[in-house]
Protein backbone atom coordinates (compact mmCIF):
# COMPACT_ATOMS: atom_id res chain seq x y z
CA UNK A 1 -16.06 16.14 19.44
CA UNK A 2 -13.62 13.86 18.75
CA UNK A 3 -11.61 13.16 14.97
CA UNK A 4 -13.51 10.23 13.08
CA UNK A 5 -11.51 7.65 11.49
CA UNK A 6 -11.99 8.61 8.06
CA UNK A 7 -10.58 12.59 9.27
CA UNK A 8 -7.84 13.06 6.73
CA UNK A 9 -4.67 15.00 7.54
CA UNK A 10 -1.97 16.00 5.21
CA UNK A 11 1.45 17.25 5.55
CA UNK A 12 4.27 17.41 3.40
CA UNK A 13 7.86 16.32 5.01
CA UNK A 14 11.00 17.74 3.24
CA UNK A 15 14.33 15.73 3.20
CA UNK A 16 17.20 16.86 0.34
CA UNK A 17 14.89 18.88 -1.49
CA UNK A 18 12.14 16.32 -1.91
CA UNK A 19 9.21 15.76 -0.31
CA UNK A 20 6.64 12.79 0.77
CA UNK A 21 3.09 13.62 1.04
CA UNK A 22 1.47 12.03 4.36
CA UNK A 23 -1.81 11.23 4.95
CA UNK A 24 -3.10 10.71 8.14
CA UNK A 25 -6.15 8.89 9.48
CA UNK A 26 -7.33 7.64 12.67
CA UNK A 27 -7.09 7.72 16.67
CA UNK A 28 -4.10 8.30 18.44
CA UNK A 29 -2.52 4.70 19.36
CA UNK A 30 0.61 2.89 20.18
CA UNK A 31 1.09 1.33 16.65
CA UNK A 32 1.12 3.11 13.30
CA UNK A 33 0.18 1.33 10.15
CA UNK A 34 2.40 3.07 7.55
CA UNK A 35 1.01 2.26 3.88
CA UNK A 36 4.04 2.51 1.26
CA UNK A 37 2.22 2.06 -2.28
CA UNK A 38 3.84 0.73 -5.66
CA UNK A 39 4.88 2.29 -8.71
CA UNK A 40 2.89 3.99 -10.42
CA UNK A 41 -0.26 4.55 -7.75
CA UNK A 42 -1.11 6.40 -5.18
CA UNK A 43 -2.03 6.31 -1.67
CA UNK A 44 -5.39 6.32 -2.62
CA UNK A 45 -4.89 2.18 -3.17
CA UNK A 46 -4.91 1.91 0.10
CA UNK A 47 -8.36 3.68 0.54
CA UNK A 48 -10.55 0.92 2.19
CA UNK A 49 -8.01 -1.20 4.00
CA UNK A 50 -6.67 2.13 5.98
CA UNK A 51 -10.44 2.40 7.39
CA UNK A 52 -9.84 -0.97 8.42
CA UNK A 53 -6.81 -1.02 9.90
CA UNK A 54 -7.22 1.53 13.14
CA UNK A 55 -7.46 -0.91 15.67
CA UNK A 56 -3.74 -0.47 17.04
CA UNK A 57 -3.24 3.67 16.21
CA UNK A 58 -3.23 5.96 13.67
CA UNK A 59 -3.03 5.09 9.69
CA UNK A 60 -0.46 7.02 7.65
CA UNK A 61 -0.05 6.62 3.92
CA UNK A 62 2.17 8.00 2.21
CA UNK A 63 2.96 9.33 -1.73
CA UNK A 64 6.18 9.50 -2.63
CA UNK A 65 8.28 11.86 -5.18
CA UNK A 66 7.28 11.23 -8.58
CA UNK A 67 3.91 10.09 -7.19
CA UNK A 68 0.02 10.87 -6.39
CA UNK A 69 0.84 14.55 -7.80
CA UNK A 70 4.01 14.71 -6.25
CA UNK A 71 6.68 16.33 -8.04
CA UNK A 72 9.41 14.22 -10.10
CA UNK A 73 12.85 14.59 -8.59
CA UNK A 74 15.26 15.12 -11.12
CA UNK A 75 16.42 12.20 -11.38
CA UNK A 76 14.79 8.89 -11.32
CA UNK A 77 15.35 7.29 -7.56
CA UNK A 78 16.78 4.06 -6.37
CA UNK A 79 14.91 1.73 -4.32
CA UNK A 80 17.32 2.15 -1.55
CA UNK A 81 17.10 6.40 -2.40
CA UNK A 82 13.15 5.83 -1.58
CA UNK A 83 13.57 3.39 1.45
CA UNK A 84 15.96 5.99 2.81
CA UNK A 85 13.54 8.82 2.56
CA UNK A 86 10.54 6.67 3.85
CA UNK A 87 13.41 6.38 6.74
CA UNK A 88 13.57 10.03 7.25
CA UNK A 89 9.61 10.81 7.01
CA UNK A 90 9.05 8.22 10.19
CA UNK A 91 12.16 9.84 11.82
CA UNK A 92 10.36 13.10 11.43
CA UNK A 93 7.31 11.95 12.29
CA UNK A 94 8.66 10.91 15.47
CA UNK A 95 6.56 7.30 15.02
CA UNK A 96 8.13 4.43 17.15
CA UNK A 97 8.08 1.18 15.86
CA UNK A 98 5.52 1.55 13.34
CA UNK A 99 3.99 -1.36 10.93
CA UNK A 100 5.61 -0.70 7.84
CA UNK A 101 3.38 -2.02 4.86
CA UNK A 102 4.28 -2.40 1.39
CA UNK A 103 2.64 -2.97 -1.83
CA UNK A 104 3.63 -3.94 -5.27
CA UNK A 105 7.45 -1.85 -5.27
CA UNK A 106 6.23 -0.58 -1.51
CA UNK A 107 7.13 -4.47 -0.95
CA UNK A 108 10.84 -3.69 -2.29
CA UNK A 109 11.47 -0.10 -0.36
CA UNK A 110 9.41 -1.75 2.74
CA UNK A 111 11.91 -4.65 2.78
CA UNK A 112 15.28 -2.49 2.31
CA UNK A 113 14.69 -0.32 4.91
CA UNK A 114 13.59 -2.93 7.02
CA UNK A 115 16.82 -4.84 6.76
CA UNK A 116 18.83 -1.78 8.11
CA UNK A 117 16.49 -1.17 10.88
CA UNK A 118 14.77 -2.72 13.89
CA UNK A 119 11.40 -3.22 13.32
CA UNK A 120 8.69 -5.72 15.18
CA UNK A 121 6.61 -5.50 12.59
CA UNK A 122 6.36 -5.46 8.61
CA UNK A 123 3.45 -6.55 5.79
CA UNK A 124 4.64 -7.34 2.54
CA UNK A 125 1.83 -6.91 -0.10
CA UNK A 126 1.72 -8.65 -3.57
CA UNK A 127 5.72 -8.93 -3.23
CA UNK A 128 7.79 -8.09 -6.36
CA UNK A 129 10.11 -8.78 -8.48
CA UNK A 130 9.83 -12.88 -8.66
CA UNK A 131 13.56 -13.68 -10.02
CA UNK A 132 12.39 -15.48 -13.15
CA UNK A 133 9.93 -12.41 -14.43
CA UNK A 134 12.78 -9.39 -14.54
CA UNK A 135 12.50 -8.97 -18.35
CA UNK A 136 10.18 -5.79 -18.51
CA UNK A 137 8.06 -7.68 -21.12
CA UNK A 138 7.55 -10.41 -18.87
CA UNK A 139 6.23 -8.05 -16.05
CA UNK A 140 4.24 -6.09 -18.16
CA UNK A 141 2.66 -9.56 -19.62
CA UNK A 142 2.22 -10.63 -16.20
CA UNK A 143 0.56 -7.01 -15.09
CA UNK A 144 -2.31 -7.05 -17.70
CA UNK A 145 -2.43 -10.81 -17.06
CA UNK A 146 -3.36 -9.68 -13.42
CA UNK A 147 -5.75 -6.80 -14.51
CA UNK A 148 -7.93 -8.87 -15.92
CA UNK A 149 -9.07 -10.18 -12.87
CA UNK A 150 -9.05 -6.73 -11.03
CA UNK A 151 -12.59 -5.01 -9.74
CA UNK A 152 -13.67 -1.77 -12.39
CA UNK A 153 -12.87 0.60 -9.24
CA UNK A 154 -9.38 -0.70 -9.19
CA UNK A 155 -9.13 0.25 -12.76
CA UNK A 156 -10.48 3.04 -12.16
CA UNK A 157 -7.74 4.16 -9.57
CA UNK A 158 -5.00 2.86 -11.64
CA UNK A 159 -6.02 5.47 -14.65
CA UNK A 160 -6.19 8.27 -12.38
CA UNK A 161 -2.62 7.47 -10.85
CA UNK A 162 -0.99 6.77 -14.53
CA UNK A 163 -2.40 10.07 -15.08
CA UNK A 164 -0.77 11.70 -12.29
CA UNK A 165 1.91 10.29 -12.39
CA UNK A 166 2.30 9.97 -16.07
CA UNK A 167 3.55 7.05 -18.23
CA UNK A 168 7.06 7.94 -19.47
CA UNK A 169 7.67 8.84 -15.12
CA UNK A 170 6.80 4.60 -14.46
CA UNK A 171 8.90 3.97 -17.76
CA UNK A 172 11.19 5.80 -15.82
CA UNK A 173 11.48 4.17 -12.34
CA UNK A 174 11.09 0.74 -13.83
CA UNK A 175 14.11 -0.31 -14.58
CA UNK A 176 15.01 0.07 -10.63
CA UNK A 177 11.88 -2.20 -9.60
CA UNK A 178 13.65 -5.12 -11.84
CA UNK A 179 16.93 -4.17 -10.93
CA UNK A 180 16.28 -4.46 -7.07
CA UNK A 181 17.23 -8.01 -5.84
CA UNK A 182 14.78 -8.20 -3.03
CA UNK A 183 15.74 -11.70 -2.77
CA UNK A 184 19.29 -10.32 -1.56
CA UNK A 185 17.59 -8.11 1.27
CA UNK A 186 14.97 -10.52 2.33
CA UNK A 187 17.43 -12.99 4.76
CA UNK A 188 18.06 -9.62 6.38
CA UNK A 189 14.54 -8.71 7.25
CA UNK A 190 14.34 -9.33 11.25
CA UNK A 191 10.81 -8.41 11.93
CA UNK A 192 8.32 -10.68 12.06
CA UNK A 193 7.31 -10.57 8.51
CA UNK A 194 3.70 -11.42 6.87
CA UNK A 195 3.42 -12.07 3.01
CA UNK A 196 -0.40 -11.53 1.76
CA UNK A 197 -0.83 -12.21 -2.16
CA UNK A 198 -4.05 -13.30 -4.32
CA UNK A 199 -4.17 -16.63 -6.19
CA UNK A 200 -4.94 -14.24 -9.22
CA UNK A 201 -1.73 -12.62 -9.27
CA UNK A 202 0.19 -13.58 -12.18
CA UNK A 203 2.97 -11.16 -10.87
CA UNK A 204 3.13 -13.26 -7.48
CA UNK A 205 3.17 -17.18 -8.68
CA UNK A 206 2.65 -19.29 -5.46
CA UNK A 207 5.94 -20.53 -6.15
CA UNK A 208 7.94 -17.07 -5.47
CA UNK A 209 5.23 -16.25 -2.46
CA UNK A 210 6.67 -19.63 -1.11
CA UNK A 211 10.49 -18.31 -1.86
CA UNK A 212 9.44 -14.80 0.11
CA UNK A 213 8.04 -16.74 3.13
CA UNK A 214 11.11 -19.35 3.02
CA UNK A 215 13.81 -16.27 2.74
CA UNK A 216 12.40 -14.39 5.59
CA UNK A 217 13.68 -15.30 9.18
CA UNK A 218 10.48 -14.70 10.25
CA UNK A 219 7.82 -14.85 7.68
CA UNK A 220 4.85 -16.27 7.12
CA UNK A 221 2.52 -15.99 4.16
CA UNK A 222 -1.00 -16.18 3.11
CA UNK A 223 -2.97 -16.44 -0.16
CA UNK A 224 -6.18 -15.28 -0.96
CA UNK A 225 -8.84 -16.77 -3.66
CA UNK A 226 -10.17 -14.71 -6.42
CA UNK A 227 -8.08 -11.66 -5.48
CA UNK A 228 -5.21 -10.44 -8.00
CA UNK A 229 -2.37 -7.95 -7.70
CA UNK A 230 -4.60 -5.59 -5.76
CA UNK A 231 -5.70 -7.88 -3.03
CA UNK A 232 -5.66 -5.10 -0.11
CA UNK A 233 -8.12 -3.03 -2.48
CA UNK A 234 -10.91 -6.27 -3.21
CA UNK A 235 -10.21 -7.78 -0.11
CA UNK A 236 -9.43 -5.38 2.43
CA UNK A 237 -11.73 -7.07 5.31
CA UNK A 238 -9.82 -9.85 4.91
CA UNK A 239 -6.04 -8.23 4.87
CA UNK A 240 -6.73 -6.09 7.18
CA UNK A 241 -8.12 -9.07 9.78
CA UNK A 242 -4.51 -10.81 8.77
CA UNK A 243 -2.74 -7.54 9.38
CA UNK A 244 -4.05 -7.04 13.22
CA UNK A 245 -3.47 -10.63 13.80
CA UNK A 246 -0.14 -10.45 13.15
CA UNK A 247 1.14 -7.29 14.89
CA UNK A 248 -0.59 -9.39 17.59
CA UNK A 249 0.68 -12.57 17.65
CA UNK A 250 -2.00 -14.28 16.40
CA UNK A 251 -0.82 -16.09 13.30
CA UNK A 252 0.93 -19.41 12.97
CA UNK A 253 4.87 -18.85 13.11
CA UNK A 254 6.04 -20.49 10.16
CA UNK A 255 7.00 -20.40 6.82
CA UNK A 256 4.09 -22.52 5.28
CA UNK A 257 2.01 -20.61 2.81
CA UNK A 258 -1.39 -20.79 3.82
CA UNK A 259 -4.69 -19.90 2.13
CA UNK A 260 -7.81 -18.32 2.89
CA UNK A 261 -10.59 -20.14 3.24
CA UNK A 262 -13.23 -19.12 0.34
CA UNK A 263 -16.09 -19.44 2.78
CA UNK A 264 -14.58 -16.75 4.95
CA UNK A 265 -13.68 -14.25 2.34
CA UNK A 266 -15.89 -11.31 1.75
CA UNK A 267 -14.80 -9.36 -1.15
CA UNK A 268 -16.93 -6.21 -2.01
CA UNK A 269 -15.25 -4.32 -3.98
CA UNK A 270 -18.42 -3.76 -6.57
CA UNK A 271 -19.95 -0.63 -7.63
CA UNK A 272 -20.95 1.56 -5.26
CA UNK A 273 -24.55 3.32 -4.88
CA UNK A 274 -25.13 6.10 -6.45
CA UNK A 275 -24.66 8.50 -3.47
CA UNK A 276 -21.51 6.98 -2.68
CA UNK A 277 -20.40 7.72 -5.95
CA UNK A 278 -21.10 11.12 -5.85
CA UNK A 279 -19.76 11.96 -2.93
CA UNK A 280 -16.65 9.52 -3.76
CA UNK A 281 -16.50 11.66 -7.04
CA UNK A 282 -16.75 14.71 -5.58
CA UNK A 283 -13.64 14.21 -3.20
CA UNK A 284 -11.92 12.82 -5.71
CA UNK A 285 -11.85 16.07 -7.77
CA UNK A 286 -11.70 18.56 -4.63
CA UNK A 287 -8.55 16.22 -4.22
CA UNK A 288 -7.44 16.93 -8.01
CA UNK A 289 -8.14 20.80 -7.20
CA UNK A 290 -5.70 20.50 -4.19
CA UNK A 291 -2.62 18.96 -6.18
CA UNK A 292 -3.06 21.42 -9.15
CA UNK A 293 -3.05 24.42 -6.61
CA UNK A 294 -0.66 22.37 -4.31
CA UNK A 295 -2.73 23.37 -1.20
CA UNK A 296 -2.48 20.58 1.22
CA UNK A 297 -5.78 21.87 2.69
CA UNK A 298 -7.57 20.84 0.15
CA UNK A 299 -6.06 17.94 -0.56
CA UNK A 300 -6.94 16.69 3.01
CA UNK A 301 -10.78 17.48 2.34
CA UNK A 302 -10.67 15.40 -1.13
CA UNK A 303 -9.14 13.05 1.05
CA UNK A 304 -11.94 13.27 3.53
CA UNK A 305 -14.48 13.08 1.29
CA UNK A 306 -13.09 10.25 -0.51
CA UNK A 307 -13.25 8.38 3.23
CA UNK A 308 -16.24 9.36 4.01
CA UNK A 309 -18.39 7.76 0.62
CA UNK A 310 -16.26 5.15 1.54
CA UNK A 311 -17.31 4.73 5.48
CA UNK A 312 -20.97 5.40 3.95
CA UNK A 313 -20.50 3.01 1.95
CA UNK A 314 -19.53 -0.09 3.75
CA UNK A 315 -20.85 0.60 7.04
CA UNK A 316 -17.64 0.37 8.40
CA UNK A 317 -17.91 1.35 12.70
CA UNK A 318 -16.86 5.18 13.30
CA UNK A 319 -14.68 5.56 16.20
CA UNK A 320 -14.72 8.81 17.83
């Protein structure tokens, strides 16, 4: 019998004495999606747009040092230190020309190593840091301002990241987010590029989603109503429909920001039934289990679980 989608495997790949945890899901294919979360978060963000997102190949998500239970490297690391280490894991994972996708600070590492590679292919994700919001009070303003329009289970995920993670570790690696000049690396982004952010999203003001698309050779952005910072989460039909229509071509090839028609949207991102929950529940803390004996293993089966509930869930198709 063949792997289902939602089959979790995870491996750990090693590069200067730090490691990335990946997670993969999904068929064999010609095209990887690689998921690059933000600060703070995990991998888990991406649970119910990776389901989605198996048309072309594989899904792999990844949790980098510092995050999702991985260990803190010594020192807090640039956004060119984690863009270079994202470099390595594909290297090592021998993936050729994957879809790199980026979320919140994902966008930022995404973006640099994109400029000093050749790519077809990238997905920029709720695209930070907007120029005029670098003050950390601003962008902390800006965050709750955006969480106020974000679904319970987003919340949800959030807390059990920070608490991974922990607080003073995003105190930490902040100051690198707002350092980054993204709108420096942008012009050098070759691939074709697409820029999916919610109207909600105090973070991502239509006016600097504009700016992205404009300082991309070859971007082209969408909006999406209702959703805030965590669009891919609440709206993961829809960004993940976007996503396959632009590795294939299928999107208009300009700059223009374009939205989403309401009518077509179909967020459901509300609670879950009850044996969902459980079993949702029950992965997540086989998942905990795994990080705090730092078996892999059982990481993958939280991670499994966790897919599963979700698959359950939403009825999405299971490809064998």
């Amino acid at each position: 019998m063949g792997r289902r989608r939602s089959d979790v495997t995870v491996e750990r790949v090693w590069s200067d004495g730090l490691y990335a945890r990946v997670s993969t899901a999904g068929a064999d294919g010609s095209r990887a999606f690689v998921l690059v979360p933000g600060i703070g978060v995990t991998s888990n963000y991406f649970e119910r747009l990776a389901l989605r997102l198996n048309e072309l190949g594989p899904v792999v998500a990844l949790d980098l040092p510092g995050f999702g239970g991985v260990p803190h490297p010594r020192h807090p690391l640039s956004i060119d230190e984690y863009a270079a280490l994202v470099g390595r894991v594909l290297d090592r994972l021998g993936l050729e020309d994957p879809v790199l996708v980026g979320h919140s600070m994902g966008t930022q590492i995404v973006a640099a190593l994109a400029s000093t590679r050749a790519l077809s292919d990238v997905v920029l994700i709720s695209p930070v840091t907007d120029p005029r919001q670098r003050r950390a009070s601003t962008v902390l303003l800006r965050f709750v301002q955006s969480c106020l329009h974000e679904p319970p289970r987003v919340v949800a995920l959030a807390l059990y990241a920070y608490a991974l993670c922990g607080l003073r570790w995003i105190f930490r690696i902040l100051p690198a987010v707002l350092r980054f000049r993204v709108e420096d690396v942008l012009p050098h982004v070759s691939a074709r590029t697409l820029v999916v952010s919610g109207e909600e999203d105090r973070l991502v003001p239509p006016s600097w989603a504009q700016e992205v698309a404009r300082l991309l050779p070859r971007g082209r952005a969408w909006r999406i109503p209702g959703a805030a910072h965590s669009v891919m989460h609440r709206d993961a039909e829809e960004v993940a429909r976007l996503c396959v229509a632009h590795v294939r071509g299928d999107l208009p090839a300009d700059d223009e920001v374009r939205r989403v028609p309401e009518e077509t949207v179909e967020a459901n991102d509300g609670p879950p039934a009850l044996r969902g929950a459980l079993l949702a529940a029950t992965g997540r803390l086989t998942e905990v289990v795994g990080i705090l004996a730092d078996d892999d293993a059982t990481i993958a089966r939280g991670k499994t679980e966790q897919a599963r509930a979700e698959e359950r869930a939403e009825g999405v198709a299971d490809d064998r």
